[in-house]
PDB file of N, CA and C in Angstrom:
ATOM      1  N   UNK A   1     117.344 104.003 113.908  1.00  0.00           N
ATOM      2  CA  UNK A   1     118.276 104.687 113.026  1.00  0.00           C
ATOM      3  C   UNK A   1     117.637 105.997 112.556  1.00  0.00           C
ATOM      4  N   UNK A   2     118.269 107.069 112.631  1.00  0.00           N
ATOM      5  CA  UNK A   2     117.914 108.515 112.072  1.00  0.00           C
ATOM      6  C   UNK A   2     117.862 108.571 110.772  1.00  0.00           C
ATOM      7  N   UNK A   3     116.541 108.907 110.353  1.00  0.00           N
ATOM      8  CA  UNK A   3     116.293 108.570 108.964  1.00  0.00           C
ATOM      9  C   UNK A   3     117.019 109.890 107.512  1.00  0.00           C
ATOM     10  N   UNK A   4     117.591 110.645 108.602  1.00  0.00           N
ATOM     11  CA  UNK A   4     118.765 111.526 107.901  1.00  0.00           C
ATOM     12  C   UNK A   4     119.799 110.550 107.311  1.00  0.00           C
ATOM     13  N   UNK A   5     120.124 110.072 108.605  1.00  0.00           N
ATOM     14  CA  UNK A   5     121.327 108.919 108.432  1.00  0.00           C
ATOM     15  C   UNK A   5     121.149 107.668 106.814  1.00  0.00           C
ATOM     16  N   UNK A   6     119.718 107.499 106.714  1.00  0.00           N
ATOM     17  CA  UNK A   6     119.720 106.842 105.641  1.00  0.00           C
ATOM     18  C   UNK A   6     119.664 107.823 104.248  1.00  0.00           C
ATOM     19  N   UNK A   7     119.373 108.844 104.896  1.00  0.00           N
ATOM     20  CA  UNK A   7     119.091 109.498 102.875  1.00  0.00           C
ATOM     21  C   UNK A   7     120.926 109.652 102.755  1.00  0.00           C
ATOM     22  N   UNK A   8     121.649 109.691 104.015  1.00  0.00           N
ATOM     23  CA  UNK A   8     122.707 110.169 103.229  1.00  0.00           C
ATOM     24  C   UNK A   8     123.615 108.938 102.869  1.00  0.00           C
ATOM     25  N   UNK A   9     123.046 107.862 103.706  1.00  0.00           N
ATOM     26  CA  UNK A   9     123.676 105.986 103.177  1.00  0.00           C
ATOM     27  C   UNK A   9     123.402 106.466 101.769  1.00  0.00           C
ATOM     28  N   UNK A  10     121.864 106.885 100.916  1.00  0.00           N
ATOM     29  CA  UNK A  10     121.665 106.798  99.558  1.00  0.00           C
ATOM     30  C   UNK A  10     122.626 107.567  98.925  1.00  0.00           C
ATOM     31  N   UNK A  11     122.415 108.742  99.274  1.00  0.00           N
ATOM     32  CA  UNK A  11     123.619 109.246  98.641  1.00  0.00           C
ATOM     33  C   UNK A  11     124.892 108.870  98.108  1.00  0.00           C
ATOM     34  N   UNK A  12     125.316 108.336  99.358  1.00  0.00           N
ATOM     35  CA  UNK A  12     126.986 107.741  99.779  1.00  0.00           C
ATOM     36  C   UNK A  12     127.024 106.500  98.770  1.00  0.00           C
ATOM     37  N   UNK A  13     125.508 105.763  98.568  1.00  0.00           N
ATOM     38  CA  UNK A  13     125.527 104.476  97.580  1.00  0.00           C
ATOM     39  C   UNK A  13     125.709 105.142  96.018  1.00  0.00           C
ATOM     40  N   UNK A  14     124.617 106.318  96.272  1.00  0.00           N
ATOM     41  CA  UNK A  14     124.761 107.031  94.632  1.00  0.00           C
ATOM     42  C   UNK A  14     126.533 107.325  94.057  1.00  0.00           C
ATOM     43  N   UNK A  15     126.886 108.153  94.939  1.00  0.00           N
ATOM     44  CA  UNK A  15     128.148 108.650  93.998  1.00  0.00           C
ATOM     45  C   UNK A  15     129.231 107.223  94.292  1.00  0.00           C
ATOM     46  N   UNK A  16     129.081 105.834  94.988  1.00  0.00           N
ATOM     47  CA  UNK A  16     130.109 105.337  95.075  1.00  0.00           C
ATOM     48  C   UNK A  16     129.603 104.238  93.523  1.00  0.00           C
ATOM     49  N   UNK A  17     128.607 104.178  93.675  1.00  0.00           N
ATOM     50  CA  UNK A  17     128.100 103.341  92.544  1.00  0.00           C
ATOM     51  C   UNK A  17     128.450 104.097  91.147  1.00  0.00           C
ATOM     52  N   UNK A  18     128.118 105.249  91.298  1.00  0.00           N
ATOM     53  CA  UNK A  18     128.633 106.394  89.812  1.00  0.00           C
ATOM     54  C   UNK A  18     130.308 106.438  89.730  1.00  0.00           C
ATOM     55  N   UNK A  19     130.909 106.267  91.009  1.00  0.00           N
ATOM     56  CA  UNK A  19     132.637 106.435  90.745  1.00  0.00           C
ATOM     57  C   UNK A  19     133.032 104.407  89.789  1.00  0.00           C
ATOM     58  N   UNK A  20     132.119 103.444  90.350  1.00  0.00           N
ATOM     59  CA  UNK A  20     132.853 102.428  90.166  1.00  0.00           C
ATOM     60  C   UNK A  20     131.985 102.489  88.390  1.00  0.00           C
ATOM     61  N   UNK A  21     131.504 102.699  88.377  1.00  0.00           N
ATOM     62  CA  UNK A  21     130.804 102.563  86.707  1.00  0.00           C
ATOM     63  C   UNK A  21     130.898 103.456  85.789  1.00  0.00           C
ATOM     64  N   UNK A  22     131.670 104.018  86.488  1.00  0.00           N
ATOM     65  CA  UNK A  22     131.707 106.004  85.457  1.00  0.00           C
ATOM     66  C   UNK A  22     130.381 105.992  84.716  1.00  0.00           C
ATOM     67  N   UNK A  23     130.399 106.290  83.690  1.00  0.00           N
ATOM     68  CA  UNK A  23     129.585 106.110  82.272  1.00  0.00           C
ATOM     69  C   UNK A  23     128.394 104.957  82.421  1.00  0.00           C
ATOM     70  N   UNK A  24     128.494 104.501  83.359  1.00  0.00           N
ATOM     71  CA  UNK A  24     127.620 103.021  82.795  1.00  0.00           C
ATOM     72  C   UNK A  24     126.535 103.009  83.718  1.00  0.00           C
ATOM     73  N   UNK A  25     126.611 104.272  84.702  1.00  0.00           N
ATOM     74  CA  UNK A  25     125.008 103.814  85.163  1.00  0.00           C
ATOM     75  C   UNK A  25     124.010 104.074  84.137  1.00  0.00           C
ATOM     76  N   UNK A  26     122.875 103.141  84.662  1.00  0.00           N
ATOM     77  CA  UNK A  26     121.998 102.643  83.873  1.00  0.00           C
ATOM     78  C   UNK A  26     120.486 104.079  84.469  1.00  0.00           C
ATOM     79  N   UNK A  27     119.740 104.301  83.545  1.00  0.00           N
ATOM     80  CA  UNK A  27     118.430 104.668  83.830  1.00  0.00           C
ATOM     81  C   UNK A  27     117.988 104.193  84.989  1.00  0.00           C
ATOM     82  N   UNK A  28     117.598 103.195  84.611  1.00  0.00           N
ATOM     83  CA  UNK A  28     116.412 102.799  86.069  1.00  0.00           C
ATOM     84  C   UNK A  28     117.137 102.397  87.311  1.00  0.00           C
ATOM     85  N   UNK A  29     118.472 102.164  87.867  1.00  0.00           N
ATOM     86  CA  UNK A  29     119.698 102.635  88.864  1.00  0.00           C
ATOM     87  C   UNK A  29     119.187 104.196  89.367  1.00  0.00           C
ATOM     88  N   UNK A  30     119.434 104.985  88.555  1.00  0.00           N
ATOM     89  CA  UNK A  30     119.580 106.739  88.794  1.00  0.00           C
ATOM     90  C   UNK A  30     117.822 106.913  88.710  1.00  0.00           C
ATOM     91  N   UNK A  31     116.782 106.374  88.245  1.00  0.00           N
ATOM     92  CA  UNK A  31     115.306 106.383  88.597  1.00  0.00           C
ATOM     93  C   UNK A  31     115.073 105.843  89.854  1.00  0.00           C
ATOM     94  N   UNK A  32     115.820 105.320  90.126  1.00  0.00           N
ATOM     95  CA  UNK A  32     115.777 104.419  91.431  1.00  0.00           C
ATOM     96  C   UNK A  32     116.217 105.035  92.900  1.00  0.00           C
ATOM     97  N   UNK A  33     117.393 105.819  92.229  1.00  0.00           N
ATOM     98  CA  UNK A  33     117.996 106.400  93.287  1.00  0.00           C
ATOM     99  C   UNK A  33     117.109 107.654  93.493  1.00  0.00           C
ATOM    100  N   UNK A  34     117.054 108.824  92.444  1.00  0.00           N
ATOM    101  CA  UNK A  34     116.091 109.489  92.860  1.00  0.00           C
ATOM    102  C   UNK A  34     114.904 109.311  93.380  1.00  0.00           C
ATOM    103  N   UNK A  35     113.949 108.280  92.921  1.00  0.00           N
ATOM    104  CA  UNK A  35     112.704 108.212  93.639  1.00  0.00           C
ATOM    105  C   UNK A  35     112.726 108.024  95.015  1.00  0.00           C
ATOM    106  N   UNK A  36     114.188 106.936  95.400  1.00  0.00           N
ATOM    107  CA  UNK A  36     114.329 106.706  97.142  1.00  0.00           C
ATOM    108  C   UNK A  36     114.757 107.690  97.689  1.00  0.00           C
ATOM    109  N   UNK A  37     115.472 108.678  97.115  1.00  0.00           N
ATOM    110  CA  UNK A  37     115.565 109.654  97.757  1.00  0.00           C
ATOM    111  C   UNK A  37     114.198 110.594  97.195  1.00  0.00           C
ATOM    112  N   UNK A  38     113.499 110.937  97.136  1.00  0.00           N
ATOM    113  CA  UNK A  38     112.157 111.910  97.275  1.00  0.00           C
ATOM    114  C   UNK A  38     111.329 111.005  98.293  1.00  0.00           C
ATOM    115  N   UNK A  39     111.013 109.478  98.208  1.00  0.00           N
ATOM    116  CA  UNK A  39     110.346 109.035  99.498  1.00  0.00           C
ATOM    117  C   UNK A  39     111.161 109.392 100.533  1.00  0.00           C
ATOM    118  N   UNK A  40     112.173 109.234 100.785  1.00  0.00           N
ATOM    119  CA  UNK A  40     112.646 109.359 101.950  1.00  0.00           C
ATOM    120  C   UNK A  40     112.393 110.819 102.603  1.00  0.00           C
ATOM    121  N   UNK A  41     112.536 111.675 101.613  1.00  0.00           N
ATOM    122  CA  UNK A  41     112.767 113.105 102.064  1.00  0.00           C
ATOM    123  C   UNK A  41     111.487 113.638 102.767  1.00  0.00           C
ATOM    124  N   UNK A  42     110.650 112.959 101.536  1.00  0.00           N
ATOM    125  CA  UNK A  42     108.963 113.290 102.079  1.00  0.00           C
ATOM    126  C   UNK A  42     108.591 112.315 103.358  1.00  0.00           C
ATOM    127  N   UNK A  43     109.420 111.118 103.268  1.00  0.00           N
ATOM    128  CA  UNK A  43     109.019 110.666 105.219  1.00  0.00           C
ATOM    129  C   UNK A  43     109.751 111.608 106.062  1.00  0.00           C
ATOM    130  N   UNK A  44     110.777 111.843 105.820  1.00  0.00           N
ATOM    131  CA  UNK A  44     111.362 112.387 106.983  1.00  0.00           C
ATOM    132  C   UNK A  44     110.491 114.091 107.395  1.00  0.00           C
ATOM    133  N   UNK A  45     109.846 114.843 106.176  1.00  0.00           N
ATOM    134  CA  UNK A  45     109.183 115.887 106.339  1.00  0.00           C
ATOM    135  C   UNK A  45     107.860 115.398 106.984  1.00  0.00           C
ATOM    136  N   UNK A  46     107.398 114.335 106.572  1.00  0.00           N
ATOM    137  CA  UNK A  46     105.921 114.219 107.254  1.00  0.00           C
ATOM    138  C   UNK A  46     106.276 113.949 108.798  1.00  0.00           C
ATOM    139  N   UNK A  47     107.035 113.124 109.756  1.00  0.00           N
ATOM    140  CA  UNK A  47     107.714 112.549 110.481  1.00  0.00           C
ATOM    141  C   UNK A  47     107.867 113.828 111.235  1.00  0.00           C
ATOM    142  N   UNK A  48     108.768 114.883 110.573  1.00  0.00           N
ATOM    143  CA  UNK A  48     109.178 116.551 111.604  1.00  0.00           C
ATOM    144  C   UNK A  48     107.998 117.466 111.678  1.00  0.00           C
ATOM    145  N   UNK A  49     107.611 117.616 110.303  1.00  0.00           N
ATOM    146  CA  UNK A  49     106.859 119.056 110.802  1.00  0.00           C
ATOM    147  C   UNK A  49     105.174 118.607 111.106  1.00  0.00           C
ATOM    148  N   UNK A  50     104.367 117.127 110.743  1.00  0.00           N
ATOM    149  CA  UNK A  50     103.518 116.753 110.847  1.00  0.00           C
ATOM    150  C   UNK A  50     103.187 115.642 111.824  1.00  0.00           C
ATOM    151  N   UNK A  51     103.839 114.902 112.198  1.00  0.00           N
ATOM    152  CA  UNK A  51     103.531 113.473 113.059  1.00  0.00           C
ATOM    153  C   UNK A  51     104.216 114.111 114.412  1.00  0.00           C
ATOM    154  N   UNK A  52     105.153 114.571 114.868  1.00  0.00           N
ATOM    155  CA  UNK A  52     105.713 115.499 116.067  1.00  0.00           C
ATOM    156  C   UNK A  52     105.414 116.961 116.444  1.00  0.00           C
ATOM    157  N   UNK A  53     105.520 117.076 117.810  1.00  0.00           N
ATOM    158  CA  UNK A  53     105.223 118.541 118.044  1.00  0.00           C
ATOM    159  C   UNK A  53     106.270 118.068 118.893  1.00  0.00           C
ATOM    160  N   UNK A  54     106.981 119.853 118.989  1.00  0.00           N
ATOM    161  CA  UNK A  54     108.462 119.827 119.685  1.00  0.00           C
ATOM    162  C   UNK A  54     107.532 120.249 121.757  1.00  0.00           C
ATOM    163  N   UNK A  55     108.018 119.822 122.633  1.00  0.00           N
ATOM    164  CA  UNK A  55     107.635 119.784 123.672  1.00  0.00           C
ATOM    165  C   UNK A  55     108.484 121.472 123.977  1.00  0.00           C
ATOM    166  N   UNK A  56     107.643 122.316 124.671  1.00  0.00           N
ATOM    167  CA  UNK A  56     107.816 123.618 124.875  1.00  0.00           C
ATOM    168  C   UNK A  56     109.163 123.237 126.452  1.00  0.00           C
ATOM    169  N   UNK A  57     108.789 122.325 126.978  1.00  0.00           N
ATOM    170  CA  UNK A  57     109.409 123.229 128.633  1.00  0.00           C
ATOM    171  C   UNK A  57     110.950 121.907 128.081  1.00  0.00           C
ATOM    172  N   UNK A  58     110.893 120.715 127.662  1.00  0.00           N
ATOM    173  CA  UNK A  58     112.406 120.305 127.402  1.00  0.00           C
ATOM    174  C   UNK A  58     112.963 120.744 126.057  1.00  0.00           C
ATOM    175  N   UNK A  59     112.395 120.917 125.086  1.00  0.00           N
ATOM    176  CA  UNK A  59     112.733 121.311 123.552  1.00  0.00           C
ATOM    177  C   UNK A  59     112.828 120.487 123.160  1.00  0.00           C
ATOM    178  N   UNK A  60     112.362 118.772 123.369  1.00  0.00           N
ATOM    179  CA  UNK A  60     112.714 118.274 122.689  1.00  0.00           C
ATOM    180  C   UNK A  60     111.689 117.837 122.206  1.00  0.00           C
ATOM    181  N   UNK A  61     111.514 116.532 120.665  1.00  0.00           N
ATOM    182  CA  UNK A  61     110.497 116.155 119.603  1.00  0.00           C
ATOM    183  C   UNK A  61     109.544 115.349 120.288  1.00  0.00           C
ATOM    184  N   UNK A  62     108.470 115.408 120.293  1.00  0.00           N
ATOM    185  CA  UNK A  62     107.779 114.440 120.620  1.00  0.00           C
ATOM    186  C   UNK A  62     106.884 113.503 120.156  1.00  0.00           C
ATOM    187  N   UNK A  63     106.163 112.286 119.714  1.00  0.00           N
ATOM    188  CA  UNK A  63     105.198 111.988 118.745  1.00  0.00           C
ATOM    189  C   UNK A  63     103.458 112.507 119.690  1.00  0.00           C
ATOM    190  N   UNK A  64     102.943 112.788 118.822  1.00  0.00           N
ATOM    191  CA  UNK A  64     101.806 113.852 118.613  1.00  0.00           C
ATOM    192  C   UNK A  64     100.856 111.849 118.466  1.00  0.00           C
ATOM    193  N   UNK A  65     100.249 111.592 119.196  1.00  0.00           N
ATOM    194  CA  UNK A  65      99.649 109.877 118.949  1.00  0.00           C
ATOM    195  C   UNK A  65      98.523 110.008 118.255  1.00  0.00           C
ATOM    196  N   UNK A  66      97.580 111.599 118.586  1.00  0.00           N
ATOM    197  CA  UNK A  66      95.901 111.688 118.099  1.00  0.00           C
ATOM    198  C   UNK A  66      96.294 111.933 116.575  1.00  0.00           C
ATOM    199  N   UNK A  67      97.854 112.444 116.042  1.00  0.00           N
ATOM    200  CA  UNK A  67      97.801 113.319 114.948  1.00  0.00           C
ATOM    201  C   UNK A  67      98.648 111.635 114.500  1.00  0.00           C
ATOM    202  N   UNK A  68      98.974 110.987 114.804  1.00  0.00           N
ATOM    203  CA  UNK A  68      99.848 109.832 114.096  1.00  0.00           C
ATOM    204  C   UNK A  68      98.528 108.893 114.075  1.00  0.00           C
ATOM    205  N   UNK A  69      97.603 108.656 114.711  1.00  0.00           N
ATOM    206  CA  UNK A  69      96.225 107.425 114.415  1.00  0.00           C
ATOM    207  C   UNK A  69      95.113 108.513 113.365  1.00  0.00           C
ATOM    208  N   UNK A  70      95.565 109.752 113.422  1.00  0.00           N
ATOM    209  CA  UNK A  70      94.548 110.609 112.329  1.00  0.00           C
ATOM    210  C   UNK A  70      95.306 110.005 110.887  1.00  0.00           C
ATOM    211  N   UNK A  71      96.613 110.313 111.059  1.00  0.00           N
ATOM    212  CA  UNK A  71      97.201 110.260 109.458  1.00  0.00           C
ATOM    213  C   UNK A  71      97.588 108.755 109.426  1.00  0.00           C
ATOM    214  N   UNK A  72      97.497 107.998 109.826  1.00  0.00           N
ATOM    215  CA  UNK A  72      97.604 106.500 109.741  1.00  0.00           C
ATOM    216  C   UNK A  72      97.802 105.900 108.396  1.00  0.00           C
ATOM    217  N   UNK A  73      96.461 106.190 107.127  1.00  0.00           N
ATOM    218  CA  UNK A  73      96.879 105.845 105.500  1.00  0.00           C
ATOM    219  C   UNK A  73      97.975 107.011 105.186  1.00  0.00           C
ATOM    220  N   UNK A  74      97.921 107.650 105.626  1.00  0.00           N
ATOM    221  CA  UNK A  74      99.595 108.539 104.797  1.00  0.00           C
ATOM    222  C   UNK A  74     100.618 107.645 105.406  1.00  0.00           C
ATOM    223  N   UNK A  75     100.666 107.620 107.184  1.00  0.00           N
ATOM    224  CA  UNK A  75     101.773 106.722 107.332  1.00  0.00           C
ATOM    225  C   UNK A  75     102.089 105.590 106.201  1.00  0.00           C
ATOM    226  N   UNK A  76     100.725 104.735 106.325  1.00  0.00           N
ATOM    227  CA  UNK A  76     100.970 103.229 105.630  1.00  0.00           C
ATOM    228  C   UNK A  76     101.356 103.680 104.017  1.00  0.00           C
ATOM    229  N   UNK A  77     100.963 104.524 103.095  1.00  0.00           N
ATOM    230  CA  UNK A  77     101.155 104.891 101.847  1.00  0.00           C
ATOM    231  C   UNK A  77     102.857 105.066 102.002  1.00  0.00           C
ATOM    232  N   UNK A  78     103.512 105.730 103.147  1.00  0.00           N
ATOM    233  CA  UNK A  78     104.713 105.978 102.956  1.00  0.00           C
ATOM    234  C   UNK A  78     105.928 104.925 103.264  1.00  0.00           C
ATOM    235  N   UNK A  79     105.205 104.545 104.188  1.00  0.00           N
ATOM    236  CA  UNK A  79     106.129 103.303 104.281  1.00  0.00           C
ATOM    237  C   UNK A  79     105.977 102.077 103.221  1.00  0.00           C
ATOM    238  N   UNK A  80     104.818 102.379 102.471  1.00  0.00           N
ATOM    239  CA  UNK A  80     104.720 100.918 101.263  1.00  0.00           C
ATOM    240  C   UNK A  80     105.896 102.035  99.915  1.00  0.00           C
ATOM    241  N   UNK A  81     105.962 103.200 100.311  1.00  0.00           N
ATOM    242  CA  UNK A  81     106.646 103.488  99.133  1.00  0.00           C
ATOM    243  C   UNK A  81     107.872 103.584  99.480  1.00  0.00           C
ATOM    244  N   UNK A  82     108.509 103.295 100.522  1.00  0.00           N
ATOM    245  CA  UNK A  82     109.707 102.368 101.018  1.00  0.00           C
ATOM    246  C   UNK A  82     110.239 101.534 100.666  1.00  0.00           C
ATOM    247  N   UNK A  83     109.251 100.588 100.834  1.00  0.00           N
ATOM    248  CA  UNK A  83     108.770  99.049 100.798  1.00  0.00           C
ATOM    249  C   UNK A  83     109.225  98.809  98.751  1.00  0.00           C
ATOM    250  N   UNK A  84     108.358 100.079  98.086  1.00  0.00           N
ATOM    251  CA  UNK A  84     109.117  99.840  97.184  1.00  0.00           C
ATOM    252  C   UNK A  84     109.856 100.666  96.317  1.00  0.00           C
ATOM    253  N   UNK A  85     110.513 101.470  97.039  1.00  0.00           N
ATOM    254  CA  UNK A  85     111.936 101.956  96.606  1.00  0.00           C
ATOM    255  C   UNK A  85     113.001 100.361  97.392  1.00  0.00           C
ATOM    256  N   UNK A  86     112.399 100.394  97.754  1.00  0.00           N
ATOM    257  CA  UNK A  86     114.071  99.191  98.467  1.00  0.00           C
ATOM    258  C   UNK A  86     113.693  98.095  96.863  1.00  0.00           C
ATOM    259  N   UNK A  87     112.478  97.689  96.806  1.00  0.00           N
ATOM    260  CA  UNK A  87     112.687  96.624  95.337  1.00  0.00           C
ATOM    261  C   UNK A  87     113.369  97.258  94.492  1.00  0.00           C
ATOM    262  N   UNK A  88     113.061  98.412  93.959  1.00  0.00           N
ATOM    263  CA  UNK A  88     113.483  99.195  92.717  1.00  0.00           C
ATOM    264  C   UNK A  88     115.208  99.192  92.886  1.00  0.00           C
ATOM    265  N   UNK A  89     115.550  99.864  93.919  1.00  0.00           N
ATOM    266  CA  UNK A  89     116.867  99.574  94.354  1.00  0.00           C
ATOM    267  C   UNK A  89     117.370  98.097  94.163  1.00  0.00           C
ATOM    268  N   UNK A  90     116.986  97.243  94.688  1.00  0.00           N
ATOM    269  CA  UNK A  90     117.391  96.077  94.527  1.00  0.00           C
ATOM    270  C   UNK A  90     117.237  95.477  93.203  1.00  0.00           C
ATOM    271  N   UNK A  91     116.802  96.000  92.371  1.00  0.00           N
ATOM    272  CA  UNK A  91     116.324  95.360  91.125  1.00  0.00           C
ATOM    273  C   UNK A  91     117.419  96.119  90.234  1.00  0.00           C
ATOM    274  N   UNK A  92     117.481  97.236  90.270  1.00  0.00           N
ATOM    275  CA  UNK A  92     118.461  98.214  89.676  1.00  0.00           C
ATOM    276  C   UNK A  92     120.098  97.731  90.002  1.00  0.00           C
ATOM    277  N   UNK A  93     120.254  97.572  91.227  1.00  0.00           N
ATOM    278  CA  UNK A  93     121.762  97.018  91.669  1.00  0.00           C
ATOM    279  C   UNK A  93     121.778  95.548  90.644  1.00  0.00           C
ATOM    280  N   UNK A  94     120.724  94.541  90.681  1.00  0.00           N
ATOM    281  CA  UNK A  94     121.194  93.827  90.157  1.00  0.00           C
ATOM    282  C   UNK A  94     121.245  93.599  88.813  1.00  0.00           C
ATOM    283  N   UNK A  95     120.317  94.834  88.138  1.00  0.00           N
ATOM    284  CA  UNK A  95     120.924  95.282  86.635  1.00  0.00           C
ATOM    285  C   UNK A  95     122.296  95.881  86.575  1.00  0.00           C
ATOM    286  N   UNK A  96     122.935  96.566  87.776  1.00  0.00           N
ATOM    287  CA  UNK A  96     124.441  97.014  87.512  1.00  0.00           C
ATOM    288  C   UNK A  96     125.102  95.769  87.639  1.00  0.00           C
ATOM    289  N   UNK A  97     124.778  94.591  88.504  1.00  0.00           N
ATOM    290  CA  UNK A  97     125.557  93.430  88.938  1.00  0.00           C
ATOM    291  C   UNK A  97     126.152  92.381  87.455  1.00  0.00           C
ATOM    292  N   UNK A  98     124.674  92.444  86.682  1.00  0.00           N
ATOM    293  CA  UNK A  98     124.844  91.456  85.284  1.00  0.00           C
ATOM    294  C   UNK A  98     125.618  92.787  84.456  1.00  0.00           C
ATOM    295  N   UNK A  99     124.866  94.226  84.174  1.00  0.00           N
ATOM    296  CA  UNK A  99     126.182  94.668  83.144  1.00  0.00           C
ATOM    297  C   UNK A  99     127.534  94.467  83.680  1.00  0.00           C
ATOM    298  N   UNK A 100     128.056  94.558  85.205  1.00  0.00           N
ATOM    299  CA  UNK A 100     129.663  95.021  85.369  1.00  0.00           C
ATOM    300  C   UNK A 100     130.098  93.585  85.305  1.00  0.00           C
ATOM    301  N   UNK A 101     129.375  92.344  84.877  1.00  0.00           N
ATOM    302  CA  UNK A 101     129.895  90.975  85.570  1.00  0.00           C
ATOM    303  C   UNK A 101     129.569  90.860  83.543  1.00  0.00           C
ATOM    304  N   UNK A 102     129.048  91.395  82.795  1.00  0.00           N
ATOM    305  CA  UNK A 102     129.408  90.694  81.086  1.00  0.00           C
ATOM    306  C   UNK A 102     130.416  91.435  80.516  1.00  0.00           C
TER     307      UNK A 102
END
C-alpha cells in the first residue's frame, strides 16, 4: 500500500470523525491524529529522498540496500513510532466510542 494512500485514509478519518462529533472531539483524538500524521509524513520523507535513489536510464525509484542496512535504527525508530501512533489512535477512538455511547 502507498504510504500517501495512508496519510490521506488519516485525514479522511480526521474530518469524518470531526463531522460526526462536531464539538466533541476530544484532545488526545486530535493529539493523536496529528502526531500520526507527522510520523507518517516523516516515513514517507525518509523512504523518498533518503532510503531510494531514482534509477537514471528507467526513472524509476529504487531501494538504495547499503543506504537502507546503514540507516537500519532510524528505520526501526520509525516504524516503532507507527507501532505507536496506531495505539494512540486506537486508544483515542475508543475515548470517542465511551463519550458518543454516554
Amino acid at each position: 500500500m502507498d504510504l500517501q494512500c495512508v496519510i490521506e485514509d488519516i485525514a479522511d478519518l480526521e474530518h469524518r470523525f470531526k463531522e460526526m462529533l462536531e464539538d466533541a472531539i476530544t484532545p488526545s483524538f486530535d493529539r493523536a491524529i496529528t502526531r500520526t500524521k507527522e510520523v507518517l509524513l516523516h516515513l514517507e520523507q525518509l523512504i523518498a529522498y533518503r532510503l531510494t535513489r531514482q534509477d537514471s536510464k528507467s526513472l524509476q525509484s529504487r531501494v538504495d540496500r547499503s543506504t537502507w542496512i546503514r540507516s537500519q535504527d532510524q528505520i526501526e525508530r520509525a516504524l516503532q513510532n507507527v507501532r505507536d501512533c496506531r495505539m494512540g489512535l486506537s486508544i483515542a477512538i475508543a475515548i470517542l466510542n465511551t463519550y458518543r455511547a454516554a
